[in-house]
PDB file of N, CA and C in Angstrom:
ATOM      1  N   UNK A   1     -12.022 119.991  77.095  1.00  0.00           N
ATOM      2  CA  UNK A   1     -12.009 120.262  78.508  1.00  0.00           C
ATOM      3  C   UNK A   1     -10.643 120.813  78.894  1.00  0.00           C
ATOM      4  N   UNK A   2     -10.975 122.170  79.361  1.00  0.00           N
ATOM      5  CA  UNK A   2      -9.309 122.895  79.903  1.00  0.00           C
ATOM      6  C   UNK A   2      -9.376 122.438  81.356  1.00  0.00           C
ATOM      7  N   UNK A   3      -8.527 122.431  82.299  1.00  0.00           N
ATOM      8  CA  UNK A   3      -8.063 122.622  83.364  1.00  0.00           C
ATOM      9  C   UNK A   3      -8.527 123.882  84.132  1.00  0.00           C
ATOM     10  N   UNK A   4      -8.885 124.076  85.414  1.00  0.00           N
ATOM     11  CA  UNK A   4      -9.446 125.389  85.618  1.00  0.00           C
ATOM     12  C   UNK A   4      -8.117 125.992  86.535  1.00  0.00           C
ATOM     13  N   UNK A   5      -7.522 126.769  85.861  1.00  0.00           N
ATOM     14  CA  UNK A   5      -6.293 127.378  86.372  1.00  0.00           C
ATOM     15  C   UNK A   5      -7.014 128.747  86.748  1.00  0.00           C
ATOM     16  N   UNK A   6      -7.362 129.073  87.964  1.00  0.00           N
ATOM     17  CA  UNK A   6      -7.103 130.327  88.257  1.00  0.00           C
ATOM     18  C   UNK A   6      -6.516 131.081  88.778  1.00  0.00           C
ATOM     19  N   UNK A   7      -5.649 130.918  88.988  1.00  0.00           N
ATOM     20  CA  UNK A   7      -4.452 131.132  90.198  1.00  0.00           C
ATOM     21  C   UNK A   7      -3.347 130.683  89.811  1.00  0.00           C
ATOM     22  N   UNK A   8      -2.108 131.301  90.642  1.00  0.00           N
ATOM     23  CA  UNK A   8      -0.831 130.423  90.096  1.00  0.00           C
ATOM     24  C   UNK A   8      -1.102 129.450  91.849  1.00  0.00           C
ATOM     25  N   UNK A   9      -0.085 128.392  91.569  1.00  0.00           N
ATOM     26  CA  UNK A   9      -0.187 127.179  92.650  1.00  0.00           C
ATOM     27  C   UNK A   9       0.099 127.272  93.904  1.00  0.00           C
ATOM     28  N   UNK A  10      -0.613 127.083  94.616  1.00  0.00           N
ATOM     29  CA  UNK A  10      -0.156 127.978  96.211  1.00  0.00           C
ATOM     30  C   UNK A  10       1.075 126.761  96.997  1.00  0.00           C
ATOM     31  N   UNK A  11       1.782 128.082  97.546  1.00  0.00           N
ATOM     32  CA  UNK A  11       3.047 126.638  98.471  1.00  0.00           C
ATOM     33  C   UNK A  11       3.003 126.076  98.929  1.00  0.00           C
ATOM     34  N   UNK A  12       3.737 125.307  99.197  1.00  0.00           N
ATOM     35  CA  UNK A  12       4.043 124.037  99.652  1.00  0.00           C
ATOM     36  C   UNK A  12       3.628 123.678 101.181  1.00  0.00           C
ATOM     37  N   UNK A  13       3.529 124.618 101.673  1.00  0.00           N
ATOM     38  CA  UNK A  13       3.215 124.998 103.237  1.00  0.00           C
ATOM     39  C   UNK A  13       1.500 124.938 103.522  1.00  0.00           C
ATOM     40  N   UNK A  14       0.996 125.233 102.326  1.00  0.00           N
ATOM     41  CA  UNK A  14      -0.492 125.244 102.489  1.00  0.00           C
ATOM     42  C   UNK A  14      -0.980 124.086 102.078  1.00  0.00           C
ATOM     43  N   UNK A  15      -0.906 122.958 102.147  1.00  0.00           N
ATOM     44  CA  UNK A  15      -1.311 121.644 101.695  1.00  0.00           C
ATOM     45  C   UNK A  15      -0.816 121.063 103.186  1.00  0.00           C
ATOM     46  N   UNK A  16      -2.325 120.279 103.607  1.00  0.00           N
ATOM     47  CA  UNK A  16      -2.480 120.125 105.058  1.00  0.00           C
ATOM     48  C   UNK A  16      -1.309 118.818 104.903  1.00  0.00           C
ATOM     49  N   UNK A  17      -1.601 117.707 103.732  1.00  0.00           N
ATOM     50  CA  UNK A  17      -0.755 116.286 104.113  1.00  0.00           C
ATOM     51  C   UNK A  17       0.565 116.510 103.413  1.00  0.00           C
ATOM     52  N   UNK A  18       1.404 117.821 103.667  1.00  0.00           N
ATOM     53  CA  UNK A  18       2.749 117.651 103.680  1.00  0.00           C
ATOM     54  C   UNK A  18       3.244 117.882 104.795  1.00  0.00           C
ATOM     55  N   UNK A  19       2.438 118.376 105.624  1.00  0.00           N
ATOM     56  CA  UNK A  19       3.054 118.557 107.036  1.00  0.00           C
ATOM     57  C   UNK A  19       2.497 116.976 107.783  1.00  0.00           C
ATOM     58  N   UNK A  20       1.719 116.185 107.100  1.00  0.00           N
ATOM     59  CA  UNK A  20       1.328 115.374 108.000  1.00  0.00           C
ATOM     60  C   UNK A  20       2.898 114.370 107.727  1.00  0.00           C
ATOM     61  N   UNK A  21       3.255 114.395 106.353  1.00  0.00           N
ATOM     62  CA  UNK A  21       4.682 113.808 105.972  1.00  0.00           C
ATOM     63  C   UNK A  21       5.655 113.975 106.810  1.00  0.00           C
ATOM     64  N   UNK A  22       5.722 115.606 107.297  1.00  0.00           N
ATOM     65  CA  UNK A  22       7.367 115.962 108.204  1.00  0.00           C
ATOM     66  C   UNK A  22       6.863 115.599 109.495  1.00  0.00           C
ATOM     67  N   UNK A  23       5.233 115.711 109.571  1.00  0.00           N
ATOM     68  CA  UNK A  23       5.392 115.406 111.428  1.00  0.00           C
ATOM     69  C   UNK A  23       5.954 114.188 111.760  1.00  0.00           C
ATOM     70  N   UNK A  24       5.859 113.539 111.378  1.00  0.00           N
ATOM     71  CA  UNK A  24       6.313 111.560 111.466  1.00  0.00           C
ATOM     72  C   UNK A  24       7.920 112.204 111.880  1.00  0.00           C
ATOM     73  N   UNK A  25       8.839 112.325 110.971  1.00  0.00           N
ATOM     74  CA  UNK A  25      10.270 112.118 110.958  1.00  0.00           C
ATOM     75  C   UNK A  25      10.530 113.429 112.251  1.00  0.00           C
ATOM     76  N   UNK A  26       9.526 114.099 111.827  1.00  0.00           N
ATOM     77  CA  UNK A  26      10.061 115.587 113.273  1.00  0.00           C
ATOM     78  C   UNK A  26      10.017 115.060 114.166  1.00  0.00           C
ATOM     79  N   UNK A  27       8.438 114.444 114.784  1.00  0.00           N
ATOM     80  CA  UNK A  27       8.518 113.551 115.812  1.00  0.00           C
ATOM     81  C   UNK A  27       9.418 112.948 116.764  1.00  0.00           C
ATOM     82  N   UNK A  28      10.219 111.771 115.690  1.00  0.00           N
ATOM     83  CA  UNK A  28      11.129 110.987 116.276  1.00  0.00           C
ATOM     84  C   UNK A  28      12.695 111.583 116.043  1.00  0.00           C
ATOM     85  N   UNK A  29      12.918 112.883 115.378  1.00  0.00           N
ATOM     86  CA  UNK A  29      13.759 113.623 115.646  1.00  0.00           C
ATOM     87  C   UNK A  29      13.719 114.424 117.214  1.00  0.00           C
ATOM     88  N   UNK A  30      12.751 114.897 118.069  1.00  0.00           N
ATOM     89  CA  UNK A  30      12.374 115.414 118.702  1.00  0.00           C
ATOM     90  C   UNK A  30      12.801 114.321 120.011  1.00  0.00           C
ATOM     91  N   UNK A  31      11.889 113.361 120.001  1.00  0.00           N
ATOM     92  CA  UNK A  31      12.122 112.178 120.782  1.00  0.00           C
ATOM     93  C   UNK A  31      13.487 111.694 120.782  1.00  0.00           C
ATOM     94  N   UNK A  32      14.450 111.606 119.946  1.00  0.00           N
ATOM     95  CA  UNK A  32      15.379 110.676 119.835  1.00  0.00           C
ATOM     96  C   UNK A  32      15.918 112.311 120.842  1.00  0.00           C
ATOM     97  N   UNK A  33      16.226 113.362 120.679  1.00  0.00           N
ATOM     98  CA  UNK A  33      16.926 114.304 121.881  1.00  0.00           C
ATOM     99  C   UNK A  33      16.201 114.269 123.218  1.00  0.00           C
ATOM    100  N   UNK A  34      15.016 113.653 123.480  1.00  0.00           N
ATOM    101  CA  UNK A  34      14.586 113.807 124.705  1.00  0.00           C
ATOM    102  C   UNK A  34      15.454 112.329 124.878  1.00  0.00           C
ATOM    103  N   UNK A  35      15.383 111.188 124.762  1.00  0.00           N
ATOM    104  CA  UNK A  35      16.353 110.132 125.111  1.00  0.00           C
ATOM    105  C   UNK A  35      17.775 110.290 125.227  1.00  0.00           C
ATOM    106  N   UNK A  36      17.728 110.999 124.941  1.00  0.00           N
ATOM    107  CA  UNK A  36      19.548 111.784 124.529  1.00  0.00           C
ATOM    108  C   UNK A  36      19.536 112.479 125.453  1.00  0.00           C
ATOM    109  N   UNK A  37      18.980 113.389 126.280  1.00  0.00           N
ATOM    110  CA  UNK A  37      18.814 114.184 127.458  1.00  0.00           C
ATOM    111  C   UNK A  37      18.675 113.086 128.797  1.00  0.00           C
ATOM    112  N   UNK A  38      17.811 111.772 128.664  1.00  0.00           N
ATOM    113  CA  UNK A  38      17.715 111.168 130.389  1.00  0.00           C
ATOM    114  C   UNK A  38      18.909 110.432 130.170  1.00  0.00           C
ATOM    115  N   UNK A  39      19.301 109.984 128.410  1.00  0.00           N
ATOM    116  CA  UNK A  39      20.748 108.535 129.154  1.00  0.00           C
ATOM    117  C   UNK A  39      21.697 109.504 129.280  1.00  0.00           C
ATOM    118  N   UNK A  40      21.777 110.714 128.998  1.00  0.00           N
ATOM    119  CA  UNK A  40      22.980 111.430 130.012  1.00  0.00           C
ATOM    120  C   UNK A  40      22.691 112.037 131.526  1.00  0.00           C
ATOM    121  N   UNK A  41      22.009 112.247 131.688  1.00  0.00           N
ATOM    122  CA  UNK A  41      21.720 112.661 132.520  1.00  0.00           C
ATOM    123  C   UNK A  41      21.211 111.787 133.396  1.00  0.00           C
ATOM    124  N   UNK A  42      20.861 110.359 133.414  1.00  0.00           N
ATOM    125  CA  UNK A  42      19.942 109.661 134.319  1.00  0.00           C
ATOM    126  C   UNK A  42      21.107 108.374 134.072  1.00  0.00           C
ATOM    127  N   UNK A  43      22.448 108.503 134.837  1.00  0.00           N
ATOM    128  CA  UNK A  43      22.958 107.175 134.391  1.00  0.00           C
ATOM    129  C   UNK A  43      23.317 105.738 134.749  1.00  0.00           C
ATOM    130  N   UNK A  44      23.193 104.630 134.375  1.00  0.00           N
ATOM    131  CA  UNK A  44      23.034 103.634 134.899  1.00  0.00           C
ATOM    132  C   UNK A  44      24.265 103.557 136.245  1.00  0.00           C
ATOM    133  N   UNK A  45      23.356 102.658 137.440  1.00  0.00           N
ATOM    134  CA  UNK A  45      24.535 102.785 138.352  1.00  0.00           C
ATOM    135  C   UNK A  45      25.349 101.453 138.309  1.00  0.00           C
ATOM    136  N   UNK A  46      26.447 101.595 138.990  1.00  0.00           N
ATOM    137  CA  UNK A  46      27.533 101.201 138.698  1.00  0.00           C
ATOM    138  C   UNK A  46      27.730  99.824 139.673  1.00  0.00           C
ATOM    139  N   UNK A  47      27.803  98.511 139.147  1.00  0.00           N
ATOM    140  CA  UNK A  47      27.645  97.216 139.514  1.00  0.00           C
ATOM    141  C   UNK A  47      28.622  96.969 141.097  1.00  0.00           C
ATOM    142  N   UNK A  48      28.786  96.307 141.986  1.00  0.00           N
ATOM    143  CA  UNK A  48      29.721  96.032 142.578  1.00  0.00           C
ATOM    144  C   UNK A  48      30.723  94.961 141.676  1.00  0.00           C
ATOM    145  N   UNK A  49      31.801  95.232 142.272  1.00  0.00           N
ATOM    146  CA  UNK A  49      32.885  94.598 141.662  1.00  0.00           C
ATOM    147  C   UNK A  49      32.472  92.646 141.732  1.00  0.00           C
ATOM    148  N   UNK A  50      32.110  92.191 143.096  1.00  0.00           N
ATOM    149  CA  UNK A  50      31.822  90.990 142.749  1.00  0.00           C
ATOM    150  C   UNK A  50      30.264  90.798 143.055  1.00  0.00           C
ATOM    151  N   UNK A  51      29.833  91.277 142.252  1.00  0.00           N
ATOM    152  CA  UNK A  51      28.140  90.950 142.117  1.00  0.00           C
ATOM    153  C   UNK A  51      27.765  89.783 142.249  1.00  0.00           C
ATOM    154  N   UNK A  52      28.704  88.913 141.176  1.00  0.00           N
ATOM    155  CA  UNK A  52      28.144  87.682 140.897  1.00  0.00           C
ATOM    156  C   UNK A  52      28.384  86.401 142.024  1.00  0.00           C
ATOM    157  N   UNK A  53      29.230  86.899 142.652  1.00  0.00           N
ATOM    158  CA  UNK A  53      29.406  86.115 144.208  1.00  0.00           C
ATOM    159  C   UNK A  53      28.648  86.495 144.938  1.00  0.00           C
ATOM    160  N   UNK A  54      28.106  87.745 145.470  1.00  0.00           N
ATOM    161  CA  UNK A  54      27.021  88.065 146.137  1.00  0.00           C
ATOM    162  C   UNK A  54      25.295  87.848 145.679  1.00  0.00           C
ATOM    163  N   UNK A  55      25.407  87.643 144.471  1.00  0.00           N
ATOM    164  CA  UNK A  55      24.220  86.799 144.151  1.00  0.00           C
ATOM    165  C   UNK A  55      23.756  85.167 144.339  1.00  0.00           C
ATOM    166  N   UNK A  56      25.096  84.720 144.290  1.00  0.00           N
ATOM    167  CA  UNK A  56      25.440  83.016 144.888  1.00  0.00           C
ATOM    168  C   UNK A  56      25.116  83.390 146.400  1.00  0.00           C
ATOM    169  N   UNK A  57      25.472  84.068 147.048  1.00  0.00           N
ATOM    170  CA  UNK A  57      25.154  84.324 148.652  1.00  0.00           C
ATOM    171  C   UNK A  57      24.025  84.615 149.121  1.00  0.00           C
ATOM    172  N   UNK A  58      23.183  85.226 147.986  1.00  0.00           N
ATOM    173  CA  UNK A  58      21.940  85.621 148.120  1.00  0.00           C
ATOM    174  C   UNK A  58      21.206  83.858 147.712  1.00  0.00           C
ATOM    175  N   UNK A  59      21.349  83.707 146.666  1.00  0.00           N
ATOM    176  CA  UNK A  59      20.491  82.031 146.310  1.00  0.00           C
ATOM    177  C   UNK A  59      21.014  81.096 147.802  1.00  0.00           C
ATOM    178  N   UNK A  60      22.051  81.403 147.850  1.00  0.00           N
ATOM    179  CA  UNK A  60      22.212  80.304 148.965  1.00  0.00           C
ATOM    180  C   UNK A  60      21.626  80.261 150.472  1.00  0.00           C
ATOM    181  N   UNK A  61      21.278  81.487 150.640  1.00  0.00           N
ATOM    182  CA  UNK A  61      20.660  81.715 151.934  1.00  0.00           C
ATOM    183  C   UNK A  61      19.183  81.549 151.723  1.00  0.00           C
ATOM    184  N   UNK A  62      19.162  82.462 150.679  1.00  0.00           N
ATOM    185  CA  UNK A  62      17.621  81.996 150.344  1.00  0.00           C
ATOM    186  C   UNK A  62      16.890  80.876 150.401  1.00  0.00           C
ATOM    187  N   UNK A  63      17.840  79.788 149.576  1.00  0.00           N
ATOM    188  CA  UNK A  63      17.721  78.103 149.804  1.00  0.00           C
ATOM    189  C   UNK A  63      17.118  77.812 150.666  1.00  0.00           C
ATOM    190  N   UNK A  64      17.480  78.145 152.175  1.00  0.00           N
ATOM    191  CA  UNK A  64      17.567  77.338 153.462  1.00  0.00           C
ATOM    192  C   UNK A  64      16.337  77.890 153.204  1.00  0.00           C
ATOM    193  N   UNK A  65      16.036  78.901 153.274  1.00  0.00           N
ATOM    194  CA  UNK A  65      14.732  79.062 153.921  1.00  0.00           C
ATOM    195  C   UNK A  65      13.369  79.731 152.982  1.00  0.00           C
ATOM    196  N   UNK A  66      13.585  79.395 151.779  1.00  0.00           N
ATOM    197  CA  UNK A  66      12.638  78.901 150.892  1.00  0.00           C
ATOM    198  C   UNK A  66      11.554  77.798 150.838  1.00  0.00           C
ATOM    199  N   UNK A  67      12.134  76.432 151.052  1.00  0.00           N
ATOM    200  CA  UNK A  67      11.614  75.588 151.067  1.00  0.00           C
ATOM    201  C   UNK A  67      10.589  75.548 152.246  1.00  0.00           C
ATOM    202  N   UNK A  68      10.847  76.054 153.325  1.00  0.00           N
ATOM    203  CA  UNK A  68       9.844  75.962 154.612  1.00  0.00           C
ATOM    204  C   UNK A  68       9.146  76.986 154.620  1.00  0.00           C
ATOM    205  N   UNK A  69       9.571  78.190 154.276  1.00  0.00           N
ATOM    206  CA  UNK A  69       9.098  79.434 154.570  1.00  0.00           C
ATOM    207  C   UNK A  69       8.045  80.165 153.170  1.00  0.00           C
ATOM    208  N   UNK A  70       9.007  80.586 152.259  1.00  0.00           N
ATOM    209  CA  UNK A  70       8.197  81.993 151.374  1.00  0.00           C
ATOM    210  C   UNK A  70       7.891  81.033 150.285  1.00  0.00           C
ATOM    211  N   UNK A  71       7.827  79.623 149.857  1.00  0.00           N
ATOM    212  CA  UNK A  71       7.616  78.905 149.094  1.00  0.00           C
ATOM    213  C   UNK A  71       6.235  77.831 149.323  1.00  0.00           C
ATOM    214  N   UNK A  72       6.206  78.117 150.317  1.00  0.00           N
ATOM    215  CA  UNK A  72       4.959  77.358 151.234  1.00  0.00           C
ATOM    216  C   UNK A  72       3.338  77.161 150.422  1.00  0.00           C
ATOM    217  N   UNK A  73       3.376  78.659 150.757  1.00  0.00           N
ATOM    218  CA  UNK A  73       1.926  79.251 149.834  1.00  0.00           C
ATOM    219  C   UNK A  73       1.555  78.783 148.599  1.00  0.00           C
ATOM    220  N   UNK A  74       3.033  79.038 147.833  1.00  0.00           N
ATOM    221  CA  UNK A  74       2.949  78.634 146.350  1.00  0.00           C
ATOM    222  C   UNK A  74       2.981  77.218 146.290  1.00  0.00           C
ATOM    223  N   UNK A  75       3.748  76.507 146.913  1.00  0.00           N
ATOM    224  CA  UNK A  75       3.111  75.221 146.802  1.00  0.00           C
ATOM    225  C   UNK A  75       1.618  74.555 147.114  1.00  0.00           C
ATOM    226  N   UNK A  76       1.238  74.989 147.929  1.00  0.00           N
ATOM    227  CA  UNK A  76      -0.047  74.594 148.577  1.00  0.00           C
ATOM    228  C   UNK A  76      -1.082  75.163 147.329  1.00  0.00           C
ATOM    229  N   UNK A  77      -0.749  76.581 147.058  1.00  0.00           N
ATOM    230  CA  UNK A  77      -1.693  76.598 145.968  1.00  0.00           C
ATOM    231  C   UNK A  77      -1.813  75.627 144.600  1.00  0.00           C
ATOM    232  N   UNK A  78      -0.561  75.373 144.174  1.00  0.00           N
ATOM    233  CA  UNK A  78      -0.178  74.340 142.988  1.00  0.00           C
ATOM    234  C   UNK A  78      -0.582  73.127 143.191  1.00  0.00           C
ATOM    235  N   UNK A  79      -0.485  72.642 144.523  1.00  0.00           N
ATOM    236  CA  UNK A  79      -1.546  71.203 144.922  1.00  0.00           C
ATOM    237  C   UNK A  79      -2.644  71.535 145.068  1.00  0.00           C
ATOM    238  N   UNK A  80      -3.442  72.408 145.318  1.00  0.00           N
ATOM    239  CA  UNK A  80      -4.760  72.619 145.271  1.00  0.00           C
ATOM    240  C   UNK A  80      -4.861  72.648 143.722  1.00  0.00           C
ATOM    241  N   UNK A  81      -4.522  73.610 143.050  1.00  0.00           N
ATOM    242  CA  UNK A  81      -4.763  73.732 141.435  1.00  0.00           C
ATOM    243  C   UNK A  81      -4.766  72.320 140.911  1.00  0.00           C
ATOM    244  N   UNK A  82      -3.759  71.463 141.115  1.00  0.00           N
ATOM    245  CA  UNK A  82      -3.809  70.158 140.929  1.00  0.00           C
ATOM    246  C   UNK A  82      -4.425  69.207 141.392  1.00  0.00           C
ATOM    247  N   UNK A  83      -5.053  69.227 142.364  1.00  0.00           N
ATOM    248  CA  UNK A  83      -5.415  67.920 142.993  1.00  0.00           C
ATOM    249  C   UNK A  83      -7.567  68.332 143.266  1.00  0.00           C
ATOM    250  N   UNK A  84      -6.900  69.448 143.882  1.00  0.00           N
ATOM    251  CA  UNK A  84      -8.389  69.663 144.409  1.00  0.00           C
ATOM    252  C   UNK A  84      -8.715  70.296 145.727  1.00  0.00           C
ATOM    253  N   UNK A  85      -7.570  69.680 146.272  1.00  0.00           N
ATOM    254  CA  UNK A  85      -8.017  69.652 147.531  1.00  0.00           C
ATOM    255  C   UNK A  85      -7.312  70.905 148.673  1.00  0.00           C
ATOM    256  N   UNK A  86      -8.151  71.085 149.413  1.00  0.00           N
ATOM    257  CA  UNK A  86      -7.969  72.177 149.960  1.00  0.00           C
ATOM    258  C   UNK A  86      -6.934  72.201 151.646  1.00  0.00           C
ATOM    259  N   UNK A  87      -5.544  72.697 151.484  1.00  0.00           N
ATOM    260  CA  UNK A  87      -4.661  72.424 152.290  1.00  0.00           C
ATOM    261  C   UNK A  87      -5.438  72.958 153.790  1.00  0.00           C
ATOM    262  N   UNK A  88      -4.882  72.040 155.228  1.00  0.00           N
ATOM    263  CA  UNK A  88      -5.184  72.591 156.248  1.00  0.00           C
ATOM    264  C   UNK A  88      -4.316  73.245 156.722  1.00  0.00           C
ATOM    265  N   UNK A  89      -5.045  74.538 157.492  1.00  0.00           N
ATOM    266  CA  UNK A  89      -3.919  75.850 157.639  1.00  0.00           C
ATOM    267  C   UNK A  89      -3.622  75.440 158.943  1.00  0.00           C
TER     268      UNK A  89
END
């Protein structure tokens, strides 16, 4: 049994799963410059100097009026989930 050579071997270009090989790495060559294009161009903004005191100012006000106010709902639902029973509005 010979080999059926009729032809010399066609390139490298004509064999469908070597391009399926480069699309993968082209891909995320491609992608990694579109990310490279928004973090320069799209850039993070820039913190206030004392953030972290104005976030204490924010919890602290919030405090007061959490408990009576925007926390209400969620409690009432969590005793219902728990108990059963259905709060009067």
């Amino acid at each position: 049994m010979t080999p059926n050579n009729s032809g010399a071997a066609a390139p490298w270009w004509k064999f469908g799963h070597v391009w399926l090989v480069v699309a993968g790495p082209a891909l995320v060559v491609v992608a990694s410059f579109i990310t490279l294009y928004l973090a320069i161009t799209r850039p993070d903004p820039v913190l206030a100097e004392d953030y972290y005191r104005q976030g204490i100012n924010i919890n602290q006000t919030q405090g007061k009026e959490t408990l009576a106010g925007s926390q209400a709902p969620a409690m009432q639902g969590r005793n219902h989930a728990a108990t059963g029973v259905v709060p009067k509005p």
